[in-house]
C-alpha atoms as a PDB file:
ATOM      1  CA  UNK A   1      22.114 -18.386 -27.690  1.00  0.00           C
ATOM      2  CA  UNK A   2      18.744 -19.921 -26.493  1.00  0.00           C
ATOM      3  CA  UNK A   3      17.194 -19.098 -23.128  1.00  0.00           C
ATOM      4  CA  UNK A   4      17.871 -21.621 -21.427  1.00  0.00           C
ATOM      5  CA  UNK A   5      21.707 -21.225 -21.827  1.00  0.00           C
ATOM      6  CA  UNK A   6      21.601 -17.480 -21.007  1.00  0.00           C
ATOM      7  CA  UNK A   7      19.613 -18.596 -18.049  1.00  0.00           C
ATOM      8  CA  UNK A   8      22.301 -20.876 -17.248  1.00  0.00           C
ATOM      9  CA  UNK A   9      25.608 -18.577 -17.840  1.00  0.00           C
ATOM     10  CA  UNK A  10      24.130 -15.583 -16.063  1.00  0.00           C
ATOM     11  CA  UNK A  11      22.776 -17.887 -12.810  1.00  0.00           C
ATOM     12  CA  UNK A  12      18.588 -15.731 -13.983  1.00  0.00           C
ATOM     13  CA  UNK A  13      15.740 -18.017 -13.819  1.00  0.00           C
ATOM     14  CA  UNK A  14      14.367 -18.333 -17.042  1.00  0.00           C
ATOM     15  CA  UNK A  15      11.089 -16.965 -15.534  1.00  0.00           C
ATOM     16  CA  UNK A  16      13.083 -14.098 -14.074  1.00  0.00           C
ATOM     17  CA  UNK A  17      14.448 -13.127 -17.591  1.00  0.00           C
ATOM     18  CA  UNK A  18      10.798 -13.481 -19.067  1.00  0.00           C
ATOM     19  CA  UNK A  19       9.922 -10.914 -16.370  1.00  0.00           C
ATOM     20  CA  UNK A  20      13.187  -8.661 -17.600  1.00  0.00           C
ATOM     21  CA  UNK A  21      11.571  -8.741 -20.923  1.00  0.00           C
ATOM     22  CA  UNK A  22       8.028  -8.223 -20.341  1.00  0.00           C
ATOM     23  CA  UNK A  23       9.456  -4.711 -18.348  1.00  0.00           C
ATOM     24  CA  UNK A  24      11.189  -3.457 -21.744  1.00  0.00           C
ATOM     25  CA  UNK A  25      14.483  -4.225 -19.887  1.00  0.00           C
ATOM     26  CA  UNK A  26      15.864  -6.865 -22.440  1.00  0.00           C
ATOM     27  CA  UNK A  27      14.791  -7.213 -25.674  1.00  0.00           C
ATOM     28  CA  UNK A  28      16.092 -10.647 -27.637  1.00  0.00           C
ATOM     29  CA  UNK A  29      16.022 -11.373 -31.486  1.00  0.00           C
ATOM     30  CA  UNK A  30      13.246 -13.583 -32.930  1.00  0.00           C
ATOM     31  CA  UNK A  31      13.718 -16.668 -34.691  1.00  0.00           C
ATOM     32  CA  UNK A  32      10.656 -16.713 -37.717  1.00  0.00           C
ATOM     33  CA  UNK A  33       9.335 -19.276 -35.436  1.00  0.00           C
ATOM     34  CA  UNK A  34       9.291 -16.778 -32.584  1.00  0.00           C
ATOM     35  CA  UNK A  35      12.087 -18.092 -30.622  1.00  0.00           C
ATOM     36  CA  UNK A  36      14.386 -15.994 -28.159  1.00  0.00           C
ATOM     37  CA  UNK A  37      17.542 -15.935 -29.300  1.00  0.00           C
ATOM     38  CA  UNK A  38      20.306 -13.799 -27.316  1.00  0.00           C
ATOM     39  CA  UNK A  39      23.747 -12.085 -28.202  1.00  0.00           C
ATOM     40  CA  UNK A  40      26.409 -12.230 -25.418  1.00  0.00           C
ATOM     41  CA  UNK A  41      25.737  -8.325 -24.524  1.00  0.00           C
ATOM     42  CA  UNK A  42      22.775  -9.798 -22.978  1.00  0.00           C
ATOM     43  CA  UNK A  43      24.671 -11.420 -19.848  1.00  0.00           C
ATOM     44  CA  UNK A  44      25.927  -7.810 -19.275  1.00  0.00           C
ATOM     45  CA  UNK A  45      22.718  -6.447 -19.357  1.00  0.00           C
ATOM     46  CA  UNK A  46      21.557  -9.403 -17.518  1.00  0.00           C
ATOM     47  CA  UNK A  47      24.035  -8.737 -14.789  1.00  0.00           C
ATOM     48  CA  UNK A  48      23.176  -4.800 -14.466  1.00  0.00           C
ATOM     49  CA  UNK A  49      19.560  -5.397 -14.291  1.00  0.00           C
ATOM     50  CA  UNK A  50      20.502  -7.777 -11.439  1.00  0.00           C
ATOM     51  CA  UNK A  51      22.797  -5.288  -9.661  1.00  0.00           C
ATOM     52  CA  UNK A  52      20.457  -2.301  -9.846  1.00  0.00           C
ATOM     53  CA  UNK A  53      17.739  -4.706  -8.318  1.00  0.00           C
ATOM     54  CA  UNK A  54      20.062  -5.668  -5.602  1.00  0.00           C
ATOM     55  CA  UNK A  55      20.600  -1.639  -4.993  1.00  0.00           C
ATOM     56  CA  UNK A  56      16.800  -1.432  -4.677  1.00  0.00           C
ATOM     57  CA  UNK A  57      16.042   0.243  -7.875  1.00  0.00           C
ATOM     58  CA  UNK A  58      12.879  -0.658  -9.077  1.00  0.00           C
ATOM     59  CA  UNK A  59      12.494  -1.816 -12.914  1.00  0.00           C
ATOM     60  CA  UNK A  60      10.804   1.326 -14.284  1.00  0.00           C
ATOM     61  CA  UNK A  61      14.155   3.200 -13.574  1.00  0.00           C
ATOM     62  CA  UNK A  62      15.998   0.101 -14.555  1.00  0.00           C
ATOM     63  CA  UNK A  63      14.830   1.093 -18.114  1.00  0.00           C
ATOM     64  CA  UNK A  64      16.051   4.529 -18.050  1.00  0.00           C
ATOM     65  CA  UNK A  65      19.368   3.451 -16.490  1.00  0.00           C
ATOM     66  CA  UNK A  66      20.413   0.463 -18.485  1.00  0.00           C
ATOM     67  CA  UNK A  67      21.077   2.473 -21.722  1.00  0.00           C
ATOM     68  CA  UNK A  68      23.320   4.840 -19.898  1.00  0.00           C
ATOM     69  CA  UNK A  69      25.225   1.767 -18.080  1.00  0.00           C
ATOM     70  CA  UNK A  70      25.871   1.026 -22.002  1.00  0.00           C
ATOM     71  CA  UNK A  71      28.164   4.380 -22.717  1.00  0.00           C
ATOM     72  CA  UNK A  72      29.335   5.318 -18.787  1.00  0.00           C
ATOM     73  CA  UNK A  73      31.418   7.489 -19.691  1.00  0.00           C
ATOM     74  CA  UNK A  74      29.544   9.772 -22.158  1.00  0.00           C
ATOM     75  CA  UNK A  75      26.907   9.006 -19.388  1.00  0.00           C
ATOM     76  CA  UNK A  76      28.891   9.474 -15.868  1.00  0.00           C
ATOM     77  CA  UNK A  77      27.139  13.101 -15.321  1.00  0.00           C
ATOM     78  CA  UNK A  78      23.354  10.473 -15.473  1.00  0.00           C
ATOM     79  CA  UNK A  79      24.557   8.087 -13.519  1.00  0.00           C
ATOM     80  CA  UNK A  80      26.340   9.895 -10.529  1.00  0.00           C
ATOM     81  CA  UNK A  81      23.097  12.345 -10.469  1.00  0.00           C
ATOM     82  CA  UNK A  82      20.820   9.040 -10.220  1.00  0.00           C
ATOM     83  CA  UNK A  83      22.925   6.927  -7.725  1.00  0.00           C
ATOM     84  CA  UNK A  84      23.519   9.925  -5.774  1.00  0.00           C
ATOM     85  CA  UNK A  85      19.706  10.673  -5.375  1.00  0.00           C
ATOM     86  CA  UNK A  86      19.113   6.428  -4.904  1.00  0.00           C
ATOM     87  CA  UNK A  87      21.261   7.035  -1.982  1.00  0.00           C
ATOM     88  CA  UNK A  88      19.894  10.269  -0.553  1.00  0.00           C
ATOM     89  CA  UNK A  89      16.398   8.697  -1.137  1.00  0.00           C
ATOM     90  CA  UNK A  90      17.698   5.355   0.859  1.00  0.00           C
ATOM     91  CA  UNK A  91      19.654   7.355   4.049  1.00  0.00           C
ATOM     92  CA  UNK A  92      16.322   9.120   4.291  1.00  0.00           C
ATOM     93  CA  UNK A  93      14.015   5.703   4.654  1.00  0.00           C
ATOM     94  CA  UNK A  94      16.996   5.079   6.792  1.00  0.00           C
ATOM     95  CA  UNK A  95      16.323   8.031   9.293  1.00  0.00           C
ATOM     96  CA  UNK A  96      12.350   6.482   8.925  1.00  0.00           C
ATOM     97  CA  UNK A  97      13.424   3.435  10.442  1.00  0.00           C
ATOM     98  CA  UNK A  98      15.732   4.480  12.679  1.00  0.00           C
ATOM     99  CA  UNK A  99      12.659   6.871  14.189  1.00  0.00           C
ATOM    100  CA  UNK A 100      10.188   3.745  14.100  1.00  0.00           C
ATOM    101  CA  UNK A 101      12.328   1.476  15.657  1.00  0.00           C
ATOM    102  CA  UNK A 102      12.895   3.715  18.671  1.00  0.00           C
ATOM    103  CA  UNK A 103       9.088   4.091  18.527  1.00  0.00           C
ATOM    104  CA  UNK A 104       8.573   0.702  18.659  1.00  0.00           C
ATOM    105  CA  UNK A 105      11.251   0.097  21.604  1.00  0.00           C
ATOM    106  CA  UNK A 106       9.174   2.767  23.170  1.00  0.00           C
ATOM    107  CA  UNK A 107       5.833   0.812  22.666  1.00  0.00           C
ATOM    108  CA  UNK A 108       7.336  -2.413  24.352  1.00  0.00           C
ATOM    109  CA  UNK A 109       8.464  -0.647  27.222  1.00  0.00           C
ATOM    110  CA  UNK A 110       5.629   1.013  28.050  1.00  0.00           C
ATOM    111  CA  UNK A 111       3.465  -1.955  27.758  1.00  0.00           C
ATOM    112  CA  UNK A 112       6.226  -3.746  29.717  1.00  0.00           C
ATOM    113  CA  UNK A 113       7.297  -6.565  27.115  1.00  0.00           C
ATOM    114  CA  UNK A 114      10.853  -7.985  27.318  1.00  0.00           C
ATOM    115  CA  UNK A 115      11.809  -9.016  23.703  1.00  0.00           C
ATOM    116  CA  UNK A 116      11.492 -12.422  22.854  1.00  0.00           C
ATOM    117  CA  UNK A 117       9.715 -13.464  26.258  1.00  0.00           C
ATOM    118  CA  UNK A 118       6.897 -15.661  26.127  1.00  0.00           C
ATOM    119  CA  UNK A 119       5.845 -16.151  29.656  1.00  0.00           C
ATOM    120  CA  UNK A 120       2.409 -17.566  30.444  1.00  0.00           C
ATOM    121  CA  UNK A 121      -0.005 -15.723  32.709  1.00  0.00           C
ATOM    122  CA  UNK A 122      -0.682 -18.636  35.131  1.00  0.00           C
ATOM    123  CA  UNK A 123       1.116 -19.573  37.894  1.00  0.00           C
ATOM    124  CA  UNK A 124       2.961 -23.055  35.407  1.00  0.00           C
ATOM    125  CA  UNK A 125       5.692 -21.209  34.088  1.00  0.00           C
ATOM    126  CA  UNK A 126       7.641 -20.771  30.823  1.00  0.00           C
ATOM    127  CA  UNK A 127       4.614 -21.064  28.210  1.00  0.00           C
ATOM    128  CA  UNK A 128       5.745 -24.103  26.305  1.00  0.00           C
ATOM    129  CA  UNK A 129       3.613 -23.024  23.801  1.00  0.00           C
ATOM    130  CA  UNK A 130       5.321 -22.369  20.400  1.00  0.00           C
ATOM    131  CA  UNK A 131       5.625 -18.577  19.913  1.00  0.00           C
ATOM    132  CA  UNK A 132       2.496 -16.565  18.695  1.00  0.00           C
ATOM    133  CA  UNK A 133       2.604 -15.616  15.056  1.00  0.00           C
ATOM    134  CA  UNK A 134       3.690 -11.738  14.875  1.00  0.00           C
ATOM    135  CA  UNK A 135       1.275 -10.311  12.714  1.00  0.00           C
ATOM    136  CA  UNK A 136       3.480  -9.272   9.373  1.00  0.00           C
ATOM    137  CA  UNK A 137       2.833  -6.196   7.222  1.00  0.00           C
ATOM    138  CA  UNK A 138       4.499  -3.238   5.383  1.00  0.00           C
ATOM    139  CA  UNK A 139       2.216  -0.950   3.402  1.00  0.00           C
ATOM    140  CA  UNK A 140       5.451   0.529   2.400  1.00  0.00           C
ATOM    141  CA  UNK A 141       7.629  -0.434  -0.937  1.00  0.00           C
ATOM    142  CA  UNK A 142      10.908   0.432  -0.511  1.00  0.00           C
ATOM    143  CA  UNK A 143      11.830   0.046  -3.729  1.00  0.00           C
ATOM    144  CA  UNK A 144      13.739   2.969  -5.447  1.00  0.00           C
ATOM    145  CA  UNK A 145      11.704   5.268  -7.569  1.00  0.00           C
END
């Protein structure tokens, strides 16, 4: 099958499997005139890429996962070791948040801000202002490695 109707049957963006590929996480037939063409196995391999995403794994472990999702059971011992260390790794950054969202409680308190308030200094009332822009940033990936 073409791209576009593996793109269709497994609901991935054609640009999303182009990415799969370019990671060594699919790898399609040629046509001599360079074509993609895919074998049904590919919409299972389609679909475990996308649940392992979903789980937060990022795509360099995709790769050394997907062949052992293709035997499971000569591969179980892999598997349950990797998912098993996904999850320790993900309860941990867990416990992270869990610490920086009391530290952030404590921040708000301390300088005294009610969540969500946006109450002007003057003596007019509600600010009818629309709410200021929270400045947005996370120098942490959270991905799985």
């Amino acid at each position: 099958m073409r791209i576009g109707e593996l793109a269709n049957r497994t609901g991935v963006s054609v640009r999303s499997r182009r990415y799969y590929e370019q990671q060594g996480l699919l790898a399609p037939q040629r046509t001599s005139a360079g074509q993609r063409i895919y074998a049904a196995e590919h919409e299972t391999v389609i679909a475990n890429i996308q649940e392992l995403l979903e789980a937060g794994f990022c795509s360099a472990v995709i790769r050394e996962l997907l062949p052992a999702l293709m035997d499971q059971i000569k591969n179980s011992e892999l598997l349950c070791s990797s998912l098993g260390a996904a999850q320790a790794r993900l309860e941990s950054e867990k416990r992270s948040i869990e610490v920086e969202l009391v530290a952030l409680q404590q921040l708000r308190d301390g300088l005294r801000l009610a969540p969500d308030t946006h109450v002007s200094v003057q003596d007019q009332g509600h600010d009818s202002s629309p709410a200021a822009q929270a400045i947005t940033f996370d120098h942490r990936d959270r991905r799985l490695r």
